[in-house]
PDB file of N, CA and C in Angstrom:
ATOM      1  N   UNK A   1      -0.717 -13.818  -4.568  1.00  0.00           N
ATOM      2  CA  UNK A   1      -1.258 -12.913  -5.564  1.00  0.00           C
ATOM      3  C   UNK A   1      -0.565 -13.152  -6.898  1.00  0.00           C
ATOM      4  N   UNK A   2      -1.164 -12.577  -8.174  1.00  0.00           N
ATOM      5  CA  UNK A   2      -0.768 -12.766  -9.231  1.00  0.00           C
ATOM      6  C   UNK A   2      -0.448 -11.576  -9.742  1.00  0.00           C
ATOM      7  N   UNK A   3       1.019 -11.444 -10.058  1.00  0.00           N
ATOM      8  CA  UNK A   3       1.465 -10.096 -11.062  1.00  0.00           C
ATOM      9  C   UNK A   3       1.634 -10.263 -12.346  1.00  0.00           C
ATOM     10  N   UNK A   4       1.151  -9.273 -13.564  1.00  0.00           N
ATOM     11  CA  UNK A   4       1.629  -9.520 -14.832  1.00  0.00           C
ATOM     12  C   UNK A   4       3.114  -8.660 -14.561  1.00  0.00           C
ATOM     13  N   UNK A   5       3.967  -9.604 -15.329  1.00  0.00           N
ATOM     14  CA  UNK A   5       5.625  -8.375 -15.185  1.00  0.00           C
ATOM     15  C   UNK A   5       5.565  -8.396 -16.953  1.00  0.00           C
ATOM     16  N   UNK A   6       5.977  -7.405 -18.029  1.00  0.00           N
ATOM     17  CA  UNK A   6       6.024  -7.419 -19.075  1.00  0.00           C
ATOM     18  C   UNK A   6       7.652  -6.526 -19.226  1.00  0.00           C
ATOM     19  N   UNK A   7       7.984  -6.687 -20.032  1.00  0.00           N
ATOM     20  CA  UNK A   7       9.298  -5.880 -20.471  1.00  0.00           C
ATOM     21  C   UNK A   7       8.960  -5.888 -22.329  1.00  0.00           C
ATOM     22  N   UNK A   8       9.466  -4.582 -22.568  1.00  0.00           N
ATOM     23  CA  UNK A   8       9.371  -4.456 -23.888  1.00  0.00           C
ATOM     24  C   UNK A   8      10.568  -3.828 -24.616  1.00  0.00           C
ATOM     25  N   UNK A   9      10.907  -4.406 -25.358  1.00  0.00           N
ATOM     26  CA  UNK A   9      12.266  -3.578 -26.735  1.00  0.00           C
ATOM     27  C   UNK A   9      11.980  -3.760 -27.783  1.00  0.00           C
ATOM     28  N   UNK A  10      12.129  -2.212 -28.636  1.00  0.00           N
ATOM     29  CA  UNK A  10      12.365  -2.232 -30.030  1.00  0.00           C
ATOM     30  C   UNK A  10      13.692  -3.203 -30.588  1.00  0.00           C
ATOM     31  N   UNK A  11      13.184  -3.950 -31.398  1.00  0.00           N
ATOM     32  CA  UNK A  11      14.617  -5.198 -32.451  1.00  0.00           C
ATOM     33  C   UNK A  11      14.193  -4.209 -33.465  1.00  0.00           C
ATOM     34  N   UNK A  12      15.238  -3.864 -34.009  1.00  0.00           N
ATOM     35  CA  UNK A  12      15.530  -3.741 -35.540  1.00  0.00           C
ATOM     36  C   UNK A  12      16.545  -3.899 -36.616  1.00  0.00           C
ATOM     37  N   UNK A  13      15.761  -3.785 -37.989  1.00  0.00           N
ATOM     38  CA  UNK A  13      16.835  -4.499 -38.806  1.00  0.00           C
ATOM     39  C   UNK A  13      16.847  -6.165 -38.341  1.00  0.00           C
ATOM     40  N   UNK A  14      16.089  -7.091 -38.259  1.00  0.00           N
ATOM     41  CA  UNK A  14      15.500  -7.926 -38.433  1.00  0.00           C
ATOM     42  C   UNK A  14      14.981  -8.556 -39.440  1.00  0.00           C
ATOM     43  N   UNK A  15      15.102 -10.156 -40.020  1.00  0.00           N
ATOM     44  CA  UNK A  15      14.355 -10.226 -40.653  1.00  0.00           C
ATOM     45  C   UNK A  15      13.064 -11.082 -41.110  1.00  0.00           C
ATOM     46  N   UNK A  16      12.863 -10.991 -39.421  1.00  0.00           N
ATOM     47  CA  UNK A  16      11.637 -11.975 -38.976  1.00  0.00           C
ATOM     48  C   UNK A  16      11.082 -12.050 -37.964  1.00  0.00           C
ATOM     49  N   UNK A  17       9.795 -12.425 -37.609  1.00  0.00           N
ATOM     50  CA  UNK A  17       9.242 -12.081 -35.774  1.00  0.00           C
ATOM     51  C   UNK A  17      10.246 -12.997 -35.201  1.00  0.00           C
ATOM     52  N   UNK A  18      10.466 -14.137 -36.136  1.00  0.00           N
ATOM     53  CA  UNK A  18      11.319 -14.985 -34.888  1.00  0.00           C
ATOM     54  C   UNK A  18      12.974 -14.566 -34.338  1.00  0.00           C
ATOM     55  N   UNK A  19      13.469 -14.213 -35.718  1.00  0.00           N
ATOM     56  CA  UNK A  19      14.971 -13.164 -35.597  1.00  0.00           C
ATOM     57  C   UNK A  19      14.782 -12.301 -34.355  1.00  0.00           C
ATOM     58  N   UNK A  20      13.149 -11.564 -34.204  1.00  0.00           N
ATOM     59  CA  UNK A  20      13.380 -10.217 -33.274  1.00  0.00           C
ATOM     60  C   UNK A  20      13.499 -10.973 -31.984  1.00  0.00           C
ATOM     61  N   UNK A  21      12.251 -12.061 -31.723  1.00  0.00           N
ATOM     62  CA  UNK A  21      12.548 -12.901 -30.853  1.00  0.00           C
ATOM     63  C   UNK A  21      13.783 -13.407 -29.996  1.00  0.00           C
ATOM     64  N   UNK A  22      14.468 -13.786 -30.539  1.00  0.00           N
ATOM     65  CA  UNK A  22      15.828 -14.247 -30.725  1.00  0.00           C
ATOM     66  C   UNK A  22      16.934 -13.356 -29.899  1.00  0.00           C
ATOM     67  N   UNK A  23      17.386 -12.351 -30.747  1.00  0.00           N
ATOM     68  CA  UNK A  23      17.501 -11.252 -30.730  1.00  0.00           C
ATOM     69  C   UNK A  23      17.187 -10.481 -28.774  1.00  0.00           C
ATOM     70  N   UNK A  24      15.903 -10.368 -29.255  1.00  0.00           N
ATOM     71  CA  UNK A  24      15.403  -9.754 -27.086  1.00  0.00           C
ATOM     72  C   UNK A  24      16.204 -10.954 -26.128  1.00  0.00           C
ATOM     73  N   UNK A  25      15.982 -12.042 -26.390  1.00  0.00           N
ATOM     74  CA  UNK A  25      16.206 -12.844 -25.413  1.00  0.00           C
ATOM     75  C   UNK A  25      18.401 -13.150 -25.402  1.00  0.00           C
ATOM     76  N   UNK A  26      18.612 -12.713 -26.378  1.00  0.00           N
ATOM     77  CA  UNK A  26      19.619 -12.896 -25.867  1.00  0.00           C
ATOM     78  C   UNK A  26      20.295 -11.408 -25.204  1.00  0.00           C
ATOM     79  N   UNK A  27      19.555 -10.536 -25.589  1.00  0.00           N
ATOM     80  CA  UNK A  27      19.599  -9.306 -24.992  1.00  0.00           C
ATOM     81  C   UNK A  27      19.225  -9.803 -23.287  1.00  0.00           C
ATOM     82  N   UNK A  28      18.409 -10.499 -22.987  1.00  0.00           N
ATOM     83  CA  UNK A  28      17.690 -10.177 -21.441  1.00  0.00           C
ATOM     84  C   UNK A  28      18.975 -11.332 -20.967  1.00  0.00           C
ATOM     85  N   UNK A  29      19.512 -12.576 -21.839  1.00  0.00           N
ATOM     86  CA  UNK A  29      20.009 -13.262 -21.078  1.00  0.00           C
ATOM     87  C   UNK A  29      21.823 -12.483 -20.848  1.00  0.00           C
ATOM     88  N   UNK A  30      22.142 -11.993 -21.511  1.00  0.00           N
ATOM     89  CA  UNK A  30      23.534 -11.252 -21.309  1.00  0.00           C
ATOM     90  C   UNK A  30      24.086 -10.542 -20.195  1.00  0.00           C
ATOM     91  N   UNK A  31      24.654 -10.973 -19.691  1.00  0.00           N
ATOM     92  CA  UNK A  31      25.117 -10.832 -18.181  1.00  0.00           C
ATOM     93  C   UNK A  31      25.462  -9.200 -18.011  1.00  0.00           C
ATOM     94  N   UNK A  32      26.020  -8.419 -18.864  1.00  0.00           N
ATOM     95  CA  UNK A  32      26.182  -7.427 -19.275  1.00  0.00           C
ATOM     96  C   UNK A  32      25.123  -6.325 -19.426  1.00  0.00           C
ATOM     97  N   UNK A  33      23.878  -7.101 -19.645  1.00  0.00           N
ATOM     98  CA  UNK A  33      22.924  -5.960 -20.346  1.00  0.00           C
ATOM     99  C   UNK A  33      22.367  -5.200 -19.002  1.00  0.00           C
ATOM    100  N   UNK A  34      21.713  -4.190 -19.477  1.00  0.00           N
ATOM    101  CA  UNK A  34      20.736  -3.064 -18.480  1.00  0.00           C
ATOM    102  C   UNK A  34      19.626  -3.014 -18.996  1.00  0.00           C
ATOM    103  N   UNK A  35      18.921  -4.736 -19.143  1.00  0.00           N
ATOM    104  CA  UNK A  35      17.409  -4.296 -19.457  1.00  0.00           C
ATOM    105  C   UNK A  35      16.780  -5.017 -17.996  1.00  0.00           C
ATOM    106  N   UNK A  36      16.798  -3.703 -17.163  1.00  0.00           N
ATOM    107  CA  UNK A  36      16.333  -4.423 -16.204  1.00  0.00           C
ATOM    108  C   UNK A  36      14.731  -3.046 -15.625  1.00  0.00           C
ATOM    109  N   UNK A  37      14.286  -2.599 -16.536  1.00  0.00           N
ATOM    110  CA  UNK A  37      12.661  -2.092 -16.120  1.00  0.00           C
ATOM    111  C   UNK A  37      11.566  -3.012 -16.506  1.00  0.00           C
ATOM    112  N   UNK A  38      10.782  -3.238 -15.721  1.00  0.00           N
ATOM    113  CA  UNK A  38       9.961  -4.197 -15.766  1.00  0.00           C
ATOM    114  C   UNK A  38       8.392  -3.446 -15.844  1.00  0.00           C
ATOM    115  N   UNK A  39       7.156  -3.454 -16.151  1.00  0.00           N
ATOM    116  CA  UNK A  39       5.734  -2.632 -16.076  1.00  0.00           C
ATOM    117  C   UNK A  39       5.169  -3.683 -15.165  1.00  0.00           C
ATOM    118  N   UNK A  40       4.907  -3.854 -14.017  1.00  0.00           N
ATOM    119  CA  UNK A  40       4.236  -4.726 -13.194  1.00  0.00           C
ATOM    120  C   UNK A  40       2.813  -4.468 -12.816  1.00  0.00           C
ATOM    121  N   UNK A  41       1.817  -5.270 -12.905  1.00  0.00           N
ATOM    122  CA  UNK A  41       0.467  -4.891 -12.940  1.00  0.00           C
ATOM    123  C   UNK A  41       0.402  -5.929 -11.887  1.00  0.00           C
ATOM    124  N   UNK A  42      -0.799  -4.871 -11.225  1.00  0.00           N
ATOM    125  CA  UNK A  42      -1.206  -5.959  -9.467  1.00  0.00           C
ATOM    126  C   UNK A  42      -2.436  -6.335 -10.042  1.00  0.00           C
ATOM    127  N   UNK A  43      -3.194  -7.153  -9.338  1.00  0.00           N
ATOM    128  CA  UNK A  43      -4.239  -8.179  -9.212  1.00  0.00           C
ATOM    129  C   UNK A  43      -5.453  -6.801  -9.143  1.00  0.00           C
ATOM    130  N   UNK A  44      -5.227  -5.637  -8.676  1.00  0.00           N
ATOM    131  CA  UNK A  44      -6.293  -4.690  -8.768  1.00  0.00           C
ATOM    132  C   UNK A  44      -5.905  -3.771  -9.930  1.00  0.00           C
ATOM    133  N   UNK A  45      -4.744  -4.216 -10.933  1.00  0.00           N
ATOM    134  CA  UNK A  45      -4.919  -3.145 -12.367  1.00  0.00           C
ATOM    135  C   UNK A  45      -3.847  -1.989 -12.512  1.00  0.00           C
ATOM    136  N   UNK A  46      -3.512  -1.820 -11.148  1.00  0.00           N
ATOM    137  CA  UNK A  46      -2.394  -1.056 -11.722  1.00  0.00           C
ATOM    138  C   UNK A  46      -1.434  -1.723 -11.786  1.00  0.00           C
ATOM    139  N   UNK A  47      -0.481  -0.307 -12.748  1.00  0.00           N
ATOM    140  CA  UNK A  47       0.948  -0.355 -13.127  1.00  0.00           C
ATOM    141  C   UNK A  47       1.880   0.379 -12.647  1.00  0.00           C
ATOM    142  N   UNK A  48       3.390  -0.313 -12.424  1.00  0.00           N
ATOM    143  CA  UNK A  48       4.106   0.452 -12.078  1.00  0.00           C
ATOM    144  C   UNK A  48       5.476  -0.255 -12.782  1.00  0.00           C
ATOM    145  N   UNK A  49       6.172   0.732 -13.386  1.00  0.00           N
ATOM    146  CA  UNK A  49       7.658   0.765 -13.500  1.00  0.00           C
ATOM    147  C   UNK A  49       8.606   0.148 -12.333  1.00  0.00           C
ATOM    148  N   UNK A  50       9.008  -1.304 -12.674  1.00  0.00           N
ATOM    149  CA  UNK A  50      10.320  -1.626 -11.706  1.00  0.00           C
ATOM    150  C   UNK A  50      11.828  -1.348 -11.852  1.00  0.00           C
ATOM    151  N   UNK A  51      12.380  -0.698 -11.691  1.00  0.00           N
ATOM    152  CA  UNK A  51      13.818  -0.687 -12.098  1.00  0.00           C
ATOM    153  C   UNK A  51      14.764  -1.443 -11.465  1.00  0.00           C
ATOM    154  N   UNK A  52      15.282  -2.451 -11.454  1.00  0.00           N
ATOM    155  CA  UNK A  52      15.960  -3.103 -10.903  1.00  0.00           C
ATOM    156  C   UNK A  52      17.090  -3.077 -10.631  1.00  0.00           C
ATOM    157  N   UNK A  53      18.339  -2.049 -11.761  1.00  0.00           N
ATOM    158  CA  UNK A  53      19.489  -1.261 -11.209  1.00  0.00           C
ATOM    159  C   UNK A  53      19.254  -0.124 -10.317  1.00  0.00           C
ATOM    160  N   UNK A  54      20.541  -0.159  -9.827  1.00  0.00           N
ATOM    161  CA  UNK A  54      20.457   0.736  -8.420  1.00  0.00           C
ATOM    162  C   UNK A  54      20.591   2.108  -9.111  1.00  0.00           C
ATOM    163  N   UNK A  55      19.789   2.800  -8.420  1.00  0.00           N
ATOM    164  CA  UNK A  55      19.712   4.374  -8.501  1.00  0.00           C
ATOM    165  C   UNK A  55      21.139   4.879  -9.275  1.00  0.00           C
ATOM    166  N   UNK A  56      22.481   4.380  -7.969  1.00  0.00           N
ATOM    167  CA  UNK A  56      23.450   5.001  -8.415  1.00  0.00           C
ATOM    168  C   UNK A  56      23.898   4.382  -9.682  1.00  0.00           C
ATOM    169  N   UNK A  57      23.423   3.690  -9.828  1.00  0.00           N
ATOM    170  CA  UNK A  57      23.901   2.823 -11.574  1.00  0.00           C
ATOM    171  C   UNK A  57      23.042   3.624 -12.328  1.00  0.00           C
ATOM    172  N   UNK A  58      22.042   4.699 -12.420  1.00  0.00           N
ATOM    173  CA  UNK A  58      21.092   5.245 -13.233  1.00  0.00           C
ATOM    174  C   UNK A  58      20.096   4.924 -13.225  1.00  0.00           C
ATOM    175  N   UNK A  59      19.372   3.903 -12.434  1.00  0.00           N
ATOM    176  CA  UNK A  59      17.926   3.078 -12.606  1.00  0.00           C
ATOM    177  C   UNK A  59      16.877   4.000 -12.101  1.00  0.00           C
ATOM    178  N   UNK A  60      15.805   4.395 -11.510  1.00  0.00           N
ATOM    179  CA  UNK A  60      15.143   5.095 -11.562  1.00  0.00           C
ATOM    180  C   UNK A  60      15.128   4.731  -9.706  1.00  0.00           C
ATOM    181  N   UNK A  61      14.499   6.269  -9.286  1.00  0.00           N
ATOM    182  CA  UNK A  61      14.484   6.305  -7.506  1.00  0.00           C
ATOM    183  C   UNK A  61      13.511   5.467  -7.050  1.00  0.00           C
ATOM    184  N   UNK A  62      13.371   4.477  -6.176  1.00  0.00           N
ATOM    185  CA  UNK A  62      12.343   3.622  -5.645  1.00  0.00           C
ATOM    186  C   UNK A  62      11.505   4.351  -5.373  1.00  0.00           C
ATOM    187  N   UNK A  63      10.662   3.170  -5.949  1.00  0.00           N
ATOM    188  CA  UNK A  63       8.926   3.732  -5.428  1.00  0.00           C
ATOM    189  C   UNK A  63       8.438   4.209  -6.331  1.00  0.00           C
ATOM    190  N   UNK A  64       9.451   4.783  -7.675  1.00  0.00           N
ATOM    191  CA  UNK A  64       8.828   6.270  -8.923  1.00  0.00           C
ATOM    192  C   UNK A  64       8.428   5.140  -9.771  1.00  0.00           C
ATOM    193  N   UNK A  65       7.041   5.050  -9.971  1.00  0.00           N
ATOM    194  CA  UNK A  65       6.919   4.062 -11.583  1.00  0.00           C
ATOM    195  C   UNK A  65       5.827   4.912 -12.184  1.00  0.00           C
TER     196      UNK A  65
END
């Protein structure tokens, strides 16, 4: 099957699409960061919220999207 996974962040104070660019990805690549919610869409249209930190780290309760 085919999933769309999308992740989205506000960049600001930027001073270019490619800066914001830039910018997210070194955000997603940082070993450190907590951008780990994902909007996953199935092959029949829906969406759901993935959180990929654990509950007890703050991520959201499985299954809730």
């Amino acid at each position: 099957m085919d999933y769309r996974v999308t992740w989205e962040i506000d960049i600001e104070e930027v001073e270019s699409a490619l800066a914001a660019a830039l910018e997210a990805h070194r955000i997603m690549l940082d070993p450190a960061s907590i951008t780990t919610v994902f909007a996953v869409t199935s092959p029949a249209g829906t969406t759901e919220l993935i959180d990929l930190l654990p509950e007890e780290a703050g991520g959201l309760p499985s299954g809730d999207g």
